[in-house]
N, C-alpha and C. Protein backbone atom coordinates (compact mmCIF):
# COMPACT_ATOMS: atom_id res chain seq x y z
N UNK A 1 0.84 -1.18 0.00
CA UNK A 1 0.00 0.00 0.00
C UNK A 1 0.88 1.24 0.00
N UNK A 2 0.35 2.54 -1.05
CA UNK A 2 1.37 3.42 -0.84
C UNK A 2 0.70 4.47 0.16
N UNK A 3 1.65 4.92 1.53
CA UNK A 3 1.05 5.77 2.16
C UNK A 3 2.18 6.90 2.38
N UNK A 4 2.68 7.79 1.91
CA UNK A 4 3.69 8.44 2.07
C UNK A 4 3.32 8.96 3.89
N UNK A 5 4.08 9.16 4.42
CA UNK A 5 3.89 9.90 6.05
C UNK A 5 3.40 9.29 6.80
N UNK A 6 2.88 9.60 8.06
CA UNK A 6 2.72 8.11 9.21
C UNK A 6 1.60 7.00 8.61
N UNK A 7 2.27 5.88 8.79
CA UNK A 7 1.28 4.86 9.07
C UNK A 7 0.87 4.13 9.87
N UNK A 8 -0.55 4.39 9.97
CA UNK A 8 -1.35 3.81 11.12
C UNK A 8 -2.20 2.86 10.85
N UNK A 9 -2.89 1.86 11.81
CA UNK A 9 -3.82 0.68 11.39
C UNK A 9 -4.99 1.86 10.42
N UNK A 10 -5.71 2.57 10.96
CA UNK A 10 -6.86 3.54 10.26
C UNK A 10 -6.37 4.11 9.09
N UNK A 11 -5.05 4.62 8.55
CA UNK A 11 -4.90 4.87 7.57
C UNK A 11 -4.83 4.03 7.12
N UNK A 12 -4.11 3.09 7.09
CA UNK A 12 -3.96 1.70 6.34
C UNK A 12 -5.20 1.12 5.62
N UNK A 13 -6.58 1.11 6.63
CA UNK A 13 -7.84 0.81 6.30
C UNK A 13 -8.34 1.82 5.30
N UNK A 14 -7.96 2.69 5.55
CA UNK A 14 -8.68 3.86 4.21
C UNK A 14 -8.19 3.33 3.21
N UNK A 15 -6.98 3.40 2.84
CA UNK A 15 -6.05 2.99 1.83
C UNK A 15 -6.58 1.69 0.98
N UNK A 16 -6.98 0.54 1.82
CA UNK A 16 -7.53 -0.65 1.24
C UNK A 16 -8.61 -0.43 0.62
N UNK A 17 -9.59 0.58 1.32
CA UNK A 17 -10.68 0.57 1.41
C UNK A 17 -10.60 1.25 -0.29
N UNK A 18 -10.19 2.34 -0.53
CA UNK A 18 -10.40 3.36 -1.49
C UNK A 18 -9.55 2.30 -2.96
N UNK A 19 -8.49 1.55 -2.88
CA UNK A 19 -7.39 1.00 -3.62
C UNK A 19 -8.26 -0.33 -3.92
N UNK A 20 -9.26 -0.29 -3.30
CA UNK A 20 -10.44 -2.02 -3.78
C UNK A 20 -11.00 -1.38 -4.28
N UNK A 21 -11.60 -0.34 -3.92
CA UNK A 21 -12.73 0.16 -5.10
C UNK A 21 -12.20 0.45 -6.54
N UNK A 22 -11.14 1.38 -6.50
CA UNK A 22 -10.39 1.99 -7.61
C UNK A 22 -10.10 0.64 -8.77
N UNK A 23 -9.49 -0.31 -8.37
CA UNK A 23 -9.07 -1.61 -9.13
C UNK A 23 -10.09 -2.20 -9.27
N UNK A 24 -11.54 -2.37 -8.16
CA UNK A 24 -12.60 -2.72 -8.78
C UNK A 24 -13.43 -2.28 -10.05
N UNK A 25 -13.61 -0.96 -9.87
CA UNK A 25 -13.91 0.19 -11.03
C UNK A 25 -13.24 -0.74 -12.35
N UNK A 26 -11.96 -0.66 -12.31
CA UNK A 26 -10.80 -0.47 -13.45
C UNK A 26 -11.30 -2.68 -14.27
N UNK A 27 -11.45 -3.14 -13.16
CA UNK A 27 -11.91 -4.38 -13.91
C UNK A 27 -13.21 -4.19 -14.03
N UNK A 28 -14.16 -3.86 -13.84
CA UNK A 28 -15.41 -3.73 -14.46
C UNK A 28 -15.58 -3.34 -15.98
N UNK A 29 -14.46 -2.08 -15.79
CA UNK A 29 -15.02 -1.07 -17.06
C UNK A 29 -13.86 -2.11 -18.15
N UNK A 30 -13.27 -2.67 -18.19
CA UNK A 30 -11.78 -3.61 -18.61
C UNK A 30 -10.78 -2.61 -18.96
N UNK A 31 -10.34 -1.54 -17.97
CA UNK A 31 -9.52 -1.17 -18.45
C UNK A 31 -7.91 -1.69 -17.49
N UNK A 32 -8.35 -2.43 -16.12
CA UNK A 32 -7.33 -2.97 -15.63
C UNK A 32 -6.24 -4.04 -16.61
N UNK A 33 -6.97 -4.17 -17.50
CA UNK A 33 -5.48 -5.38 -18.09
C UNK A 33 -4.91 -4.21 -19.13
N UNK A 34 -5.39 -3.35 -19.63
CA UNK A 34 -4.62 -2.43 -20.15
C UNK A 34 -3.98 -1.28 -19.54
N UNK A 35 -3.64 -1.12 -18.44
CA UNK A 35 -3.03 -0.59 -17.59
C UNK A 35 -1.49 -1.52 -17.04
N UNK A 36 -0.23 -0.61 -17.00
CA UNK A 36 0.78 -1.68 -16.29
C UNK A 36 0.63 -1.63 -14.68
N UNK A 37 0.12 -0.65 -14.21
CA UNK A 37 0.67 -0.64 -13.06
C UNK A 37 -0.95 0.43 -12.69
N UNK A 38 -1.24 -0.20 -11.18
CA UNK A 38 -2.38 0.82 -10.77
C UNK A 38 -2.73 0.73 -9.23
N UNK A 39 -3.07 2.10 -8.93
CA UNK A 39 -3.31 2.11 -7.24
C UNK A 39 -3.37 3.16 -6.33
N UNK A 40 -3.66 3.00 -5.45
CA UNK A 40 -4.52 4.36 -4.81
C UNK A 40 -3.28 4.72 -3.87
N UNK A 41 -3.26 5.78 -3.78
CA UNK A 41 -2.24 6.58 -2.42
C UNK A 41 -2.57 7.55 -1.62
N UNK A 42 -3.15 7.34 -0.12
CA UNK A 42 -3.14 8.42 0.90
C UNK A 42 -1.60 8.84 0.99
N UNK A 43 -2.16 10.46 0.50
CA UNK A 43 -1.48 11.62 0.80
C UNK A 43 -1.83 12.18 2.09
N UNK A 44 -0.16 12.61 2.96
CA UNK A 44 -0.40 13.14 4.07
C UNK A 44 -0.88 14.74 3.88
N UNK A 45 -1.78 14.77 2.95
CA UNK A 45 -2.54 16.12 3.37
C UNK A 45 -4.05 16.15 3.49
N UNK A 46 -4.52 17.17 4.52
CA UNK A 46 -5.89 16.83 4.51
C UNK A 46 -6.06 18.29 3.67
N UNK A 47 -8.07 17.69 3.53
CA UNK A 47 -8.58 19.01 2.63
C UNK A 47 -9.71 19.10 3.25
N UNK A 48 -10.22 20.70 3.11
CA UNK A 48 -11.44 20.89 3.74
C UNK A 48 -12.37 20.38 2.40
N UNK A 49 -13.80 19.90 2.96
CA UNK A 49 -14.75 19.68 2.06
C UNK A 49 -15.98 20.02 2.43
N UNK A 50 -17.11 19.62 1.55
CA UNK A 50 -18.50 19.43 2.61
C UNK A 50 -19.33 18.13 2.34
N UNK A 51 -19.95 17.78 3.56
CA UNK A 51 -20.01 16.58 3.41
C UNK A 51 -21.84 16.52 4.10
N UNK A 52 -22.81 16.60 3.46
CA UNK A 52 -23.84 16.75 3.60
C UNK A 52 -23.97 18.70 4.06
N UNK A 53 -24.67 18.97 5.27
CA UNK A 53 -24.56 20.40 5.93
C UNK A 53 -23.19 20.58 6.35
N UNK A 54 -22.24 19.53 6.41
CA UNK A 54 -20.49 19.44 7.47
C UNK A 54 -19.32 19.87 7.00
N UNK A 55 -18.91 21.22 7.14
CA UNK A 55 -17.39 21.23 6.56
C UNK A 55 -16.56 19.65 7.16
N UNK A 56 -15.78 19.28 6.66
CA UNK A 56 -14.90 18.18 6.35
C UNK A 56 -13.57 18.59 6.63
N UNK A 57 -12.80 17.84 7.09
CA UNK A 57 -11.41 18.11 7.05
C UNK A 57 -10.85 16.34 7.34
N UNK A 58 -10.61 16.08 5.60
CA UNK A 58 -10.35 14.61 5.68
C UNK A 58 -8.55 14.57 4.82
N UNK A 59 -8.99 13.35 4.35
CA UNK A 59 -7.47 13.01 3.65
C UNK A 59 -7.78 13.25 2.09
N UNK A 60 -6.99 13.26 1.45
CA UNK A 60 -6.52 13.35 0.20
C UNK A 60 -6.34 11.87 -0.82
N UNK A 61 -6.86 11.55 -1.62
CA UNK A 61 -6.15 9.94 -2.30
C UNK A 61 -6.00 10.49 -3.40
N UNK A 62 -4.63 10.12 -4.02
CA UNK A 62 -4.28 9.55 -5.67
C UNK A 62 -4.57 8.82 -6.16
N UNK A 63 -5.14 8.53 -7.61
CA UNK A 63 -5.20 7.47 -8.19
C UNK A 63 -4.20 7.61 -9.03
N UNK A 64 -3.21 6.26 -9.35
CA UNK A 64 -2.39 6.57 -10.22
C UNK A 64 -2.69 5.26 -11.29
N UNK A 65 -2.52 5.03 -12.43
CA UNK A 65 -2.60 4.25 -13.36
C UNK A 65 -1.65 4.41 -14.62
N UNK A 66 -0.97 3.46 -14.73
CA UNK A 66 0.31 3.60 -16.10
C UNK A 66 0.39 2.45 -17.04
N UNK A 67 1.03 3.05 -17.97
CA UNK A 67 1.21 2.06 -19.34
C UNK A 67 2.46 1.71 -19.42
N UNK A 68 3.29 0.98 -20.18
CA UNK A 68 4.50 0.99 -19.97
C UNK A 68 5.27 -0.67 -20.53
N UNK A 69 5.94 -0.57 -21.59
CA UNK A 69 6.71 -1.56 -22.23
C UNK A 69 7.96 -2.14 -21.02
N UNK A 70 8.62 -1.26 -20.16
CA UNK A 70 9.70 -1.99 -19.61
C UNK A 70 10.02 -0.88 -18.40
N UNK A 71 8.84 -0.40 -18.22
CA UNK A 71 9.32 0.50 -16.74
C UNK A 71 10.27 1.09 -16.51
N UNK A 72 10.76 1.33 -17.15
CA UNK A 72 11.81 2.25 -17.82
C UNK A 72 11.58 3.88 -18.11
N UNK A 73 10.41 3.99 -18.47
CA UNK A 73 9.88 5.13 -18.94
C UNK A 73 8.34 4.39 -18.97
N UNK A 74 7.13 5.62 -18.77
CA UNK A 74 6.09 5.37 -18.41
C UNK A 74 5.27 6.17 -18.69
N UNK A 75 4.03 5.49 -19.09
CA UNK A 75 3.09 7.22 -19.44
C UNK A 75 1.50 6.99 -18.60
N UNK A 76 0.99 7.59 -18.45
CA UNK A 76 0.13 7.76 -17.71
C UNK A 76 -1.33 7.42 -18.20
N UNK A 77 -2.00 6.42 -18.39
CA UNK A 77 -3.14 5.34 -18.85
C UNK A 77 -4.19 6.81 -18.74
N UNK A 78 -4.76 6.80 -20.00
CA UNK A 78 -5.53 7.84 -20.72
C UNK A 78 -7.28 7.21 -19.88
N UNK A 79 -7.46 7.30 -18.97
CA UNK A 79 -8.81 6.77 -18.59
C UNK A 79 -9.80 7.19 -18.82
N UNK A 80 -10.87 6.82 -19.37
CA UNK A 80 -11.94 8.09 -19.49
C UNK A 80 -12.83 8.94 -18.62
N UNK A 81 -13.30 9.96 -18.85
CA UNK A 81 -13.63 11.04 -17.48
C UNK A 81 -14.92 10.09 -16.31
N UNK A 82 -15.55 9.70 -17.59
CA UNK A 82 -16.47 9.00 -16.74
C UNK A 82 -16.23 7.81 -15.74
N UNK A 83 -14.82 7.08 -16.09
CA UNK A 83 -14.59 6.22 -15.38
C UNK A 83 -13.45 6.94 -13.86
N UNK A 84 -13.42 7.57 -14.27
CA UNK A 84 -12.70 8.65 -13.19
C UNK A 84 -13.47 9.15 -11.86
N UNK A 85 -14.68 9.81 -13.00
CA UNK A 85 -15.60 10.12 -12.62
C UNK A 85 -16.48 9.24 -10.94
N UNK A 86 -16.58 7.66 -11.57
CA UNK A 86 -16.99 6.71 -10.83
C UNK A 86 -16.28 6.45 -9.81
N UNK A 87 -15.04 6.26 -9.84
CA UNK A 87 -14.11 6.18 -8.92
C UNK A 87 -14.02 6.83 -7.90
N UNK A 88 -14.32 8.47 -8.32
CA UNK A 88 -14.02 9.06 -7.30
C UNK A 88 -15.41 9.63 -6.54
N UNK A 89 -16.50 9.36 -7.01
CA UNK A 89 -17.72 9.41 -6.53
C UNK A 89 -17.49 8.49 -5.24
N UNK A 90 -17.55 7.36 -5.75
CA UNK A 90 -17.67 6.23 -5.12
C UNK A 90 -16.49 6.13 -4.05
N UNK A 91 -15.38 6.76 -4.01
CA UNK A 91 -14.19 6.57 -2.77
C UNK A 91 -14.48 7.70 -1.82
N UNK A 92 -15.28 9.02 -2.08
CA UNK A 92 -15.42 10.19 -1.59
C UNK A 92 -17.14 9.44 -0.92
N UNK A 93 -17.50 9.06 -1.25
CA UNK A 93 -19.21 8.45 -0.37
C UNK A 93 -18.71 6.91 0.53
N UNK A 94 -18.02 6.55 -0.06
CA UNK A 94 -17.97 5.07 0.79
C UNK A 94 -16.56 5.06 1.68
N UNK A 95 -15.61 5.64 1.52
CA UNK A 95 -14.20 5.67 2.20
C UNK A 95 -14.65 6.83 3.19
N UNK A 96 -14.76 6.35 4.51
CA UNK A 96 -14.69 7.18 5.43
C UNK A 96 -13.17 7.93 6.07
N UNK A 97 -12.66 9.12 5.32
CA UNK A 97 -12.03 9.51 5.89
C UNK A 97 -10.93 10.19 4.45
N UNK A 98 -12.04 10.08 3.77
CA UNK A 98 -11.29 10.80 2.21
C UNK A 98 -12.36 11.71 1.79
N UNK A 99 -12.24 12.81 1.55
CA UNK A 99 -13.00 13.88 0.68
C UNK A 99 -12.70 14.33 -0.49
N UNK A 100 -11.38 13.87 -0.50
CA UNK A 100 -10.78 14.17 -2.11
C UNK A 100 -9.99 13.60 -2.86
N UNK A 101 -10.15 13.40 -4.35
CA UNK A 101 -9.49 12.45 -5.10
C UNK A 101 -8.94 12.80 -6.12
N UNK A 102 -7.40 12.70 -6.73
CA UNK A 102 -6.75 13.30 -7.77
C UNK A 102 -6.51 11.87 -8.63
N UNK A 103 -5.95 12.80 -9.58
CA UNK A 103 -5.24 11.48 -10.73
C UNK A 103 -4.16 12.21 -11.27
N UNK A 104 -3.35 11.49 -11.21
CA UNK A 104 -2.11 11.62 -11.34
C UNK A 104 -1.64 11.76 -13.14
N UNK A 105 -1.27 12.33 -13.63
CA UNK A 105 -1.11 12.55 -15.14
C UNK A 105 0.51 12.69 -14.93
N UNK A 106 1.28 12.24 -14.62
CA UNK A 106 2.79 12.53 -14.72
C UNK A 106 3.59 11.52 -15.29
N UNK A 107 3.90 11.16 -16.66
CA UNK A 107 4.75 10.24 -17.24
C UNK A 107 6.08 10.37 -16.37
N UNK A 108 6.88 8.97 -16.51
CA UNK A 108 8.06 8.78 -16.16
C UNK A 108 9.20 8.91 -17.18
N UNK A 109 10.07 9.32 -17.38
CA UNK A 109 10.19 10.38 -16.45
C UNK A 109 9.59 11.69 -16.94
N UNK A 110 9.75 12.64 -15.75
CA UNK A 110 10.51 13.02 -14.99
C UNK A 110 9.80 12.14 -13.54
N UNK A 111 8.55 12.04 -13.38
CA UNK A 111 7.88 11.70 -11.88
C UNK A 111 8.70 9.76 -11.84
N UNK A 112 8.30 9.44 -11.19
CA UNK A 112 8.75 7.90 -10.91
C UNK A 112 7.21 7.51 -11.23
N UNK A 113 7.05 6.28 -11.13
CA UNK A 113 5.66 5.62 -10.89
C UNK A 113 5.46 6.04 -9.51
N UNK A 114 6.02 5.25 -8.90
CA UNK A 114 5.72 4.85 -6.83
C UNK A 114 5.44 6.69 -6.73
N UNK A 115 5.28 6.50 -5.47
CA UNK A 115 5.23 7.93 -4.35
C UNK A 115 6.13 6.80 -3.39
N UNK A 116 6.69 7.97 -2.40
CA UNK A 116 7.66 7.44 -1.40
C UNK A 116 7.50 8.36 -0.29
């Protein structure tokens, strides 16, 4: 699991929680076998949100997803909005303790795949 900054049993659980859905999504729609590499990352930053009447002050997740002949160099799996879309509906209503969800667009190089 990638969690850059402390890890705790509860982060850990977000992490699963949001990184099953995301790969679930990705085999439904079939875009998991055309992807090399894919997976969710709590970022140690939180964000304010709203969450029914409730300002929010939760965590942050990445989705990252890549293409890639020899990992060597890497480009960033073209997903479509709507399937993005689903993903992050669905990790922001069912992951307790995430309000916000990015995707990562950064070919290798210059970014790496991982976060660290």
């Amino acid at each position: 699991m990638r969690i850059p900054g402390p890890i705790t049993p509860e982060r850990v659980k977000i992490l699963q929680e949001a990184d099953a859905i995301f790969i679930e999504e990705l085999k439904r729609s079939g875009w998991y076998k055309l992807t090399s590499q894919c997976f969710a990352v709590l970022l140690p930053v939180q964000t304010v949100g709203i969450m029914g009447d409730e300002r929010t002050y939760e965590n942050m997740c990445a989705l990252r997803a890549v293409t890639s002949e020899d990992f060597m160099t890497a480009d960033w799996a073209r997903l479509p909005h709507e399937l993005l879309e689903t993903c992050a509906q669905r990790i922001v209503n069912e992951v307790k303790g995430i309000n916000r969800v990015v995707f990562d667009i950064t070919s290798k190089p210059p970014a790496t795949i991982e976060y660290e």
